[in-house]
N, C-alpha and C. Protein backbone atom coordinates (compact mmCIF):
# COMPACT_ATOMS: atom_id res chain seq x y z
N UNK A 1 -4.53 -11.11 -10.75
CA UNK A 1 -3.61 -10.01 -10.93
C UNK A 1 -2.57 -10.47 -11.94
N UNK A 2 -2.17 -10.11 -13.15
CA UNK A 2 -1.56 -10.56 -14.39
C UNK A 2 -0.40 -9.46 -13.84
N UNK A 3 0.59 -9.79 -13.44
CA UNK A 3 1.70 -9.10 -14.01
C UNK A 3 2.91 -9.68 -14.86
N UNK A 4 2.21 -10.65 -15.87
CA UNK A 4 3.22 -11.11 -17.31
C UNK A 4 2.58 -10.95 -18.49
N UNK A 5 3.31 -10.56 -19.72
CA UNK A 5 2.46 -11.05 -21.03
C UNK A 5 1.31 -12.44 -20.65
N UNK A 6 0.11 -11.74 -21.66
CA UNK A 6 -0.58 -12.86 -22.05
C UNK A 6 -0.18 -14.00 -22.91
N UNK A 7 -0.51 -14.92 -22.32
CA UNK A 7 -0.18 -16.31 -22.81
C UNK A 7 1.09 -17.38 -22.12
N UNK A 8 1.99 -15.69 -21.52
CA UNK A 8 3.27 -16.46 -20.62
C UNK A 8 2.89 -17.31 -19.61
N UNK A 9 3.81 -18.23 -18.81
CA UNK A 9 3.55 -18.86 -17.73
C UNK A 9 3.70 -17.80 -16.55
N UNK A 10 2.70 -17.81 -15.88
CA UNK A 10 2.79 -17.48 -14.30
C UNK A 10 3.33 -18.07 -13.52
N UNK A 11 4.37 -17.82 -12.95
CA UNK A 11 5.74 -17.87 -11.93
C UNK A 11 4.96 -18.43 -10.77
N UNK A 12 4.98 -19.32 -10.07
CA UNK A 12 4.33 -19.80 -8.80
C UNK A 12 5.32 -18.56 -7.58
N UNK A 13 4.16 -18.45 -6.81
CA UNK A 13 4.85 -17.40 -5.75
C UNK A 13 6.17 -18.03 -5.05
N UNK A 14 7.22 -17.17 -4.83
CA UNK A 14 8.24 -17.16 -4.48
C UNK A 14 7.95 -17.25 -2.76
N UNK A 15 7.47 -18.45 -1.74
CA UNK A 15 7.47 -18.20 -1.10
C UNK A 15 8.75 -18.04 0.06
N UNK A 16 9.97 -18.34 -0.60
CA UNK A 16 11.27 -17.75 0.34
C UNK A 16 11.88 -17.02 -0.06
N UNK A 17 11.25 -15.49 -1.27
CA UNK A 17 11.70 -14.64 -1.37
C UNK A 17 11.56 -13.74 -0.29
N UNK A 18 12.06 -12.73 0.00
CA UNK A 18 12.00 -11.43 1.02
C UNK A 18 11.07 -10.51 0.00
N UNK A 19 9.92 -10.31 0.72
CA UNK A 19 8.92 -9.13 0.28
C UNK A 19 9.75 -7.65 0.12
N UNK A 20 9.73 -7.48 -0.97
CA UNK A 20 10.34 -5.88 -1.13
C UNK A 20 8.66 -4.71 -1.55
N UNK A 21 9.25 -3.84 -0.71
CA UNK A 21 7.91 -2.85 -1.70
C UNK A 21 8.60 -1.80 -2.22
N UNK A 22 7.65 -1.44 -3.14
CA UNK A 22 8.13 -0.57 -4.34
C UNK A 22 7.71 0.93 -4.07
N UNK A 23 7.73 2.18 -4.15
CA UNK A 23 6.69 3.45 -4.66
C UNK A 23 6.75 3.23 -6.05
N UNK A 24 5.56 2.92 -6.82
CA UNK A 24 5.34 3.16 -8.18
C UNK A 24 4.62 4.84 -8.44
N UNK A 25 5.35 5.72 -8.90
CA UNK A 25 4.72 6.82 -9.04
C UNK A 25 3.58 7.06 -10.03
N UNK A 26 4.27 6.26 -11.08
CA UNK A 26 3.53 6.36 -12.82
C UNK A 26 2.07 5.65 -12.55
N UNK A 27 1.90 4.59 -11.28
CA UNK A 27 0.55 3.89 -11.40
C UNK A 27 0.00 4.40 -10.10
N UNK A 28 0.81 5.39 -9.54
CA UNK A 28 0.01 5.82 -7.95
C UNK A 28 -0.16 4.39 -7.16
N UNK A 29 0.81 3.90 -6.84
CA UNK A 29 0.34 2.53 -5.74
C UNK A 29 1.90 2.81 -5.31
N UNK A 30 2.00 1.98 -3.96
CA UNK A 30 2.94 1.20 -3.63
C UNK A 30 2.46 -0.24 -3.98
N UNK A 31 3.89 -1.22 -4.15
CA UNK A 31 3.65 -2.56 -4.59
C UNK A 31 4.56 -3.45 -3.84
N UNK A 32 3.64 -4.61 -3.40
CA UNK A 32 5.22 -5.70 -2.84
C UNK A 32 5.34 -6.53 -3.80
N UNK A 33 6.68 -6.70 -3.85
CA UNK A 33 6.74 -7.82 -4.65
C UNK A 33 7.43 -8.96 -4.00
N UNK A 34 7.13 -10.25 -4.63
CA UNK A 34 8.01 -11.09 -4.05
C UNK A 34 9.06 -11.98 -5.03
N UNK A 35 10.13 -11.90 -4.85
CA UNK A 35 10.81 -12.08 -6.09
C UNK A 35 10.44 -11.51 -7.47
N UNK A 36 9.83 -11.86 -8.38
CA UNK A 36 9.46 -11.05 -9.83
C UNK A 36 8.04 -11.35 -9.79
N UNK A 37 7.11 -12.05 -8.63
CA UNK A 37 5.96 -12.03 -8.40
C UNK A 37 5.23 -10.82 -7.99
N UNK A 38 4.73 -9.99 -8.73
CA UNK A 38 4.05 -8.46 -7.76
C UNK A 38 2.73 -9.27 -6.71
N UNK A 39 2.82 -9.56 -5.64
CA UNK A 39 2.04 -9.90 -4.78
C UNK A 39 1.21 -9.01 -3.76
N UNK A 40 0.56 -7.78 -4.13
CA UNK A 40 -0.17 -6.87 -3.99
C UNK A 40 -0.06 -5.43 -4.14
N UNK A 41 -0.75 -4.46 -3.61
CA UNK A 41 -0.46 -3.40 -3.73
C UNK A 41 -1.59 -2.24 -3.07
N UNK A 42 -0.77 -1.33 -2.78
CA UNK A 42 -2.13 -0.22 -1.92
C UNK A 42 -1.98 0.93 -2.64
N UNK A 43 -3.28 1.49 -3.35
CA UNK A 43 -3.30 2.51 -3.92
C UNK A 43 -3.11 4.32 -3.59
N UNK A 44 -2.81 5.20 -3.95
CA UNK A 44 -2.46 6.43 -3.40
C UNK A 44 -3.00 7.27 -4.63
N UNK A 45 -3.49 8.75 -4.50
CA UNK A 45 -3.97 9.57 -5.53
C UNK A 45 -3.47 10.80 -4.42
N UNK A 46 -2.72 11.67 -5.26
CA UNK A 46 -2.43 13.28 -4.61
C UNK A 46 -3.90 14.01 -5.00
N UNK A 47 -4.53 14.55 -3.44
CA UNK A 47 -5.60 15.48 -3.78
C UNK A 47 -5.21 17.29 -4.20
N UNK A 48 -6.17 17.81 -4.45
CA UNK A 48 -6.02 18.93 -4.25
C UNK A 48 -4.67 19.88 -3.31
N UNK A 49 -4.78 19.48 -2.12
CA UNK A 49 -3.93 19.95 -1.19
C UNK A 49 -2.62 19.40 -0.98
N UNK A 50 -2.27 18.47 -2.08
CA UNK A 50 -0.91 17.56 -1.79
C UNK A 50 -1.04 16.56 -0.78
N UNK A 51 -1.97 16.78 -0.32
CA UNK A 51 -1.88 15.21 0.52
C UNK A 51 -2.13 13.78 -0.55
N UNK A 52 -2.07 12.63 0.02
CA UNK A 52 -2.38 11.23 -0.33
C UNK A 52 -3.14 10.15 -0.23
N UNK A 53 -4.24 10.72 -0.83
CA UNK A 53 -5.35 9.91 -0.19
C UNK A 53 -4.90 8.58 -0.89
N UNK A 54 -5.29 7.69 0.45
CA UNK A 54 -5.37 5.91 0.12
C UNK A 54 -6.46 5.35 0.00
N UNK A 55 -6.96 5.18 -1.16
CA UNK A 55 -9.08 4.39 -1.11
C UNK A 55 -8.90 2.94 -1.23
N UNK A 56 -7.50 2.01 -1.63
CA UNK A 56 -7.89 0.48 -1.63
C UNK A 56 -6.40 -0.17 -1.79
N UNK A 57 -6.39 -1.26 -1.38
CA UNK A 57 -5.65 -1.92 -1.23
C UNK A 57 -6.10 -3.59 -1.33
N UNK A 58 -5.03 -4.22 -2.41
CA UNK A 58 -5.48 -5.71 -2.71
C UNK A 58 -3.99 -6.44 -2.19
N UNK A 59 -4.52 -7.56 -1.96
CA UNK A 59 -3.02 -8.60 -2.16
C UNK A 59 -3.61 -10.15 -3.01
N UNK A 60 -2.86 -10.34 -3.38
CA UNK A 60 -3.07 -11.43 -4.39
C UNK A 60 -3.64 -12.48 -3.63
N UNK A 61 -4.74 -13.28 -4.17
CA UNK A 61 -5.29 -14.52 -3.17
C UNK A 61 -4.08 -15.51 -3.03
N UNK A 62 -3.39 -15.89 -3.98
CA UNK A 62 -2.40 -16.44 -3.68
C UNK A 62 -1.41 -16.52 -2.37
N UNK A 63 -1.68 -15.53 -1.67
CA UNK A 63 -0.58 -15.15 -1.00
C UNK A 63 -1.28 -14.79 0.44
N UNK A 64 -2.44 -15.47 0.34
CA UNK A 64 -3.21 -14.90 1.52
C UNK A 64 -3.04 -15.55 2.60
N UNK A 65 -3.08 -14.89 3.97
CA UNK A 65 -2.78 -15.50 5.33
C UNK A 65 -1.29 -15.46 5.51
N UNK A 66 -0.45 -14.62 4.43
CA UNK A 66 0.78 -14.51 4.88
C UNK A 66 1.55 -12.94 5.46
N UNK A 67 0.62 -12.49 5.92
CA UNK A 67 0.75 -11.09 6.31
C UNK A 67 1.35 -10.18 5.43
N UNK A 68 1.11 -10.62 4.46
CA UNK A 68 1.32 -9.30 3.19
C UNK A 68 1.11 -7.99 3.10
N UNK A 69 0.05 -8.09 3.05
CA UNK A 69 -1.21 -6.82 3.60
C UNK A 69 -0.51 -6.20 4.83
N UNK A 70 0.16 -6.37 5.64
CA UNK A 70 0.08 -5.31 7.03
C UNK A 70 1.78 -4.88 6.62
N UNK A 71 2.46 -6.45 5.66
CA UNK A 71 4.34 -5.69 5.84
C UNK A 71 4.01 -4.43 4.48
N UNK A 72 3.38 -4.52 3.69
CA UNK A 72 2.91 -3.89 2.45
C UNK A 72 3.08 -2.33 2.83
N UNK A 73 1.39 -2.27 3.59
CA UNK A 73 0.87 -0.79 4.03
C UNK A 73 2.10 -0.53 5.47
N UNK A 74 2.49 -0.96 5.97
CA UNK A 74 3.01 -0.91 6.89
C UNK A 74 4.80 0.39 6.59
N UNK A 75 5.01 -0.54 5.45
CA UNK A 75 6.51 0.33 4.72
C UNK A 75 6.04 1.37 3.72
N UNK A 76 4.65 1.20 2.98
CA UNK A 76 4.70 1.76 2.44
C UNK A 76 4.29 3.39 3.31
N UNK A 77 3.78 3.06 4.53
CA UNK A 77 3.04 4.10 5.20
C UNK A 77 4.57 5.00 5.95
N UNK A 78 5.58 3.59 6.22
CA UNK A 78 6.91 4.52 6.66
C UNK A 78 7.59 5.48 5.90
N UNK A 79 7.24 5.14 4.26
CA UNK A 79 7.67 5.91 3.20
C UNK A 79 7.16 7.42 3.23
N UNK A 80 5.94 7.00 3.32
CA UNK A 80 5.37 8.57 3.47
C UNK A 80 5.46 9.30 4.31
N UNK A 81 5.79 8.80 5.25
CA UNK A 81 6.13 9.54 6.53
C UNK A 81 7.52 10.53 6.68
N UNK A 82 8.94 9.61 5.59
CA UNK A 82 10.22 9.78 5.40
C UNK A 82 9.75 11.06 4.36
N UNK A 83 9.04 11.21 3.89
CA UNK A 83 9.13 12.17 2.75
C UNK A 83 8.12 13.44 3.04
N UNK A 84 7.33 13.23 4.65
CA UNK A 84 7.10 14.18 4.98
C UNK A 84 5.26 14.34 4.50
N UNK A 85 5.03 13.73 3.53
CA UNK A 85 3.57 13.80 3.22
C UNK A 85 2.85 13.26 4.10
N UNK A 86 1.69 13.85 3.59
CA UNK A 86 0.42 13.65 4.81
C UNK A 86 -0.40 12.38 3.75
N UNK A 87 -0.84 11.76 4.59
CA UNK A 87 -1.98 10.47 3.87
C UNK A 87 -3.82 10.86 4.62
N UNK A 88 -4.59 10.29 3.89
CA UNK A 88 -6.23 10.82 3.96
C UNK A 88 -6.52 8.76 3.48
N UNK A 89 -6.47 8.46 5.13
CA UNK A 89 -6.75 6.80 4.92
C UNK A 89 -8.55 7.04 4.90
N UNK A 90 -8.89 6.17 3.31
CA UNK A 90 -10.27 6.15 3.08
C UNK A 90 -9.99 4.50 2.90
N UNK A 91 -8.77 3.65 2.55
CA UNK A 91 -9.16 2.36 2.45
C UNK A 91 -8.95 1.50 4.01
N UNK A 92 -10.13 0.44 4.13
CA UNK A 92 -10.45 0.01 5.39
C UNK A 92 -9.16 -0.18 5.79
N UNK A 93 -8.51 -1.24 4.96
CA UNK A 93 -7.10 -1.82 5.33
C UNK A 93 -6.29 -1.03 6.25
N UNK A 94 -6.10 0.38 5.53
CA UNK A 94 -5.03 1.26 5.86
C UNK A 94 -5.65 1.70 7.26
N UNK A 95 -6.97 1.89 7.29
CA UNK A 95 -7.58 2.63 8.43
C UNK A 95 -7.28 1.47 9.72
N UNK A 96 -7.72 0.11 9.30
CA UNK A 96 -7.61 -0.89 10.51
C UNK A 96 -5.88 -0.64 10.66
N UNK A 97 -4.84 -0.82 10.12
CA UNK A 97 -3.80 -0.54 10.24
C UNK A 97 -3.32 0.09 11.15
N UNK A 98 -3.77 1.67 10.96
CA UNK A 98 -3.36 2.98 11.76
C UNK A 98 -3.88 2.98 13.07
N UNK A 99 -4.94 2.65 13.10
CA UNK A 99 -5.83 2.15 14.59
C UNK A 99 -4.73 0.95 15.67
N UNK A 100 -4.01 0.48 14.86
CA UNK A 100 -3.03 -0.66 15.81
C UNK A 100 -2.12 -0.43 15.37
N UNK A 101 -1.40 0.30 14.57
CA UNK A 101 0.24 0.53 14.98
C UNK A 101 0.61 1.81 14.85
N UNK A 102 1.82 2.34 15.65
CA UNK A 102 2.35 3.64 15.49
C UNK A 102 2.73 3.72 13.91
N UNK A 103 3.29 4.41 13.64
CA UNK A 103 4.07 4.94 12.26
C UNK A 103 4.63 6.02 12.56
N UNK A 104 5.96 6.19 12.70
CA UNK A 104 6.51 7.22 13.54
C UNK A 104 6.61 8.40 12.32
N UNK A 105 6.22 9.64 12.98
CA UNK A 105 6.43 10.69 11.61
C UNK A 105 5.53 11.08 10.99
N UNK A 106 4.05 9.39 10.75
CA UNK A 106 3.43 9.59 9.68
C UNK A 106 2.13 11.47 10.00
N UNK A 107 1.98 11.80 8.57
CA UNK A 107 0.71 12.60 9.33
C UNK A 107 -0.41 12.19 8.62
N UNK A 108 -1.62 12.11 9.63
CA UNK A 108 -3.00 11.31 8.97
C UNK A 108 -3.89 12.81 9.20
N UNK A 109 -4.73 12.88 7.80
CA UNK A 109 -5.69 13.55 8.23
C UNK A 109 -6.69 12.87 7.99
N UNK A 110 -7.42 12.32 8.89
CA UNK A 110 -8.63 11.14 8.95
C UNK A 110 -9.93 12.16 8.52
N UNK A 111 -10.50 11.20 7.46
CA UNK A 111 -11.57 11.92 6.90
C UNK A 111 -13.09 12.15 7.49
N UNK A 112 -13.15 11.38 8.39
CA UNK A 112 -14.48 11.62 9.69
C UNK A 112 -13.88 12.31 10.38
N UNK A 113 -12.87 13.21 10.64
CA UNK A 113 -12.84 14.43 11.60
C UNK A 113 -13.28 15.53 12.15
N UNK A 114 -13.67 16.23 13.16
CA UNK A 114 -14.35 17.14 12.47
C UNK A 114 -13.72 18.92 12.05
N UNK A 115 -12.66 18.67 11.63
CA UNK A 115 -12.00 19.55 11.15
C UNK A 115 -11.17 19.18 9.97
N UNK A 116 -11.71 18.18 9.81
CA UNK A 116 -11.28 17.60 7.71
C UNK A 116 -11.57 18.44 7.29
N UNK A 117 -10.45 19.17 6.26
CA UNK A 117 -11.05 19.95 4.84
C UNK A 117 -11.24 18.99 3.83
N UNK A 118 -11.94 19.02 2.80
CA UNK A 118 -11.50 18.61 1.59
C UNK A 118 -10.85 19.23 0.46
């Protein structure tokens, strides 16, 4: 995952920064970063109906085994919830997620339902 000019040095991960996440609108993801390290991100696309479908989510190998992945989708899923949109979890991540924690607010329309529209 390059997030510097080519040729710059890559920043070794900030591991006693505080994970912040971002809404990036312009690239459709939320992103954590850790200090000026972007250390993953879960993707979002508005369908048809204004909802938010989520199809994938990465975190940097670098950074793996440090629960990135769950503080990531976790805020970014509280976000959506604060703003009232509905999410359409198609990436595993997000789906294992929702299966084990509340998200107060959030609304899911799960796409094996059997009253999913598309």
């Amino acid at each position: 995952m390059t997030t510097h000019p080519a040729g710059s040095h890559t920043p070794e991960p900030a591991t006693d920064a505080e994970p912040r996440v971002e809404r990036n609108d312009d690239e459709g993801r939320y992103e954590i970063w850790l200090g000026d390290v972007l250390g993953g991100f879960t993707e979002f696309t508005p369908d048809s109906r204004g909802r938010l479908v989520f199809p994938h989510t990465i975190v940097d190998p670098a950074f793996k085994g440090q629960g990135l992945g769950g503080v990531l989708v976790g805020r970014a899923l509280a976000d959506v919830a604060s703003r009232g949109e509905t999410i359409v979890p198609r990436c595993p991540f997000v789906v294992r997620y929702l299966r084990g924690h509340e998200v107060s607010g959030l609304l899911v329309d799960w796409p094996n339902a059997p009253d999913f529209v598309r």
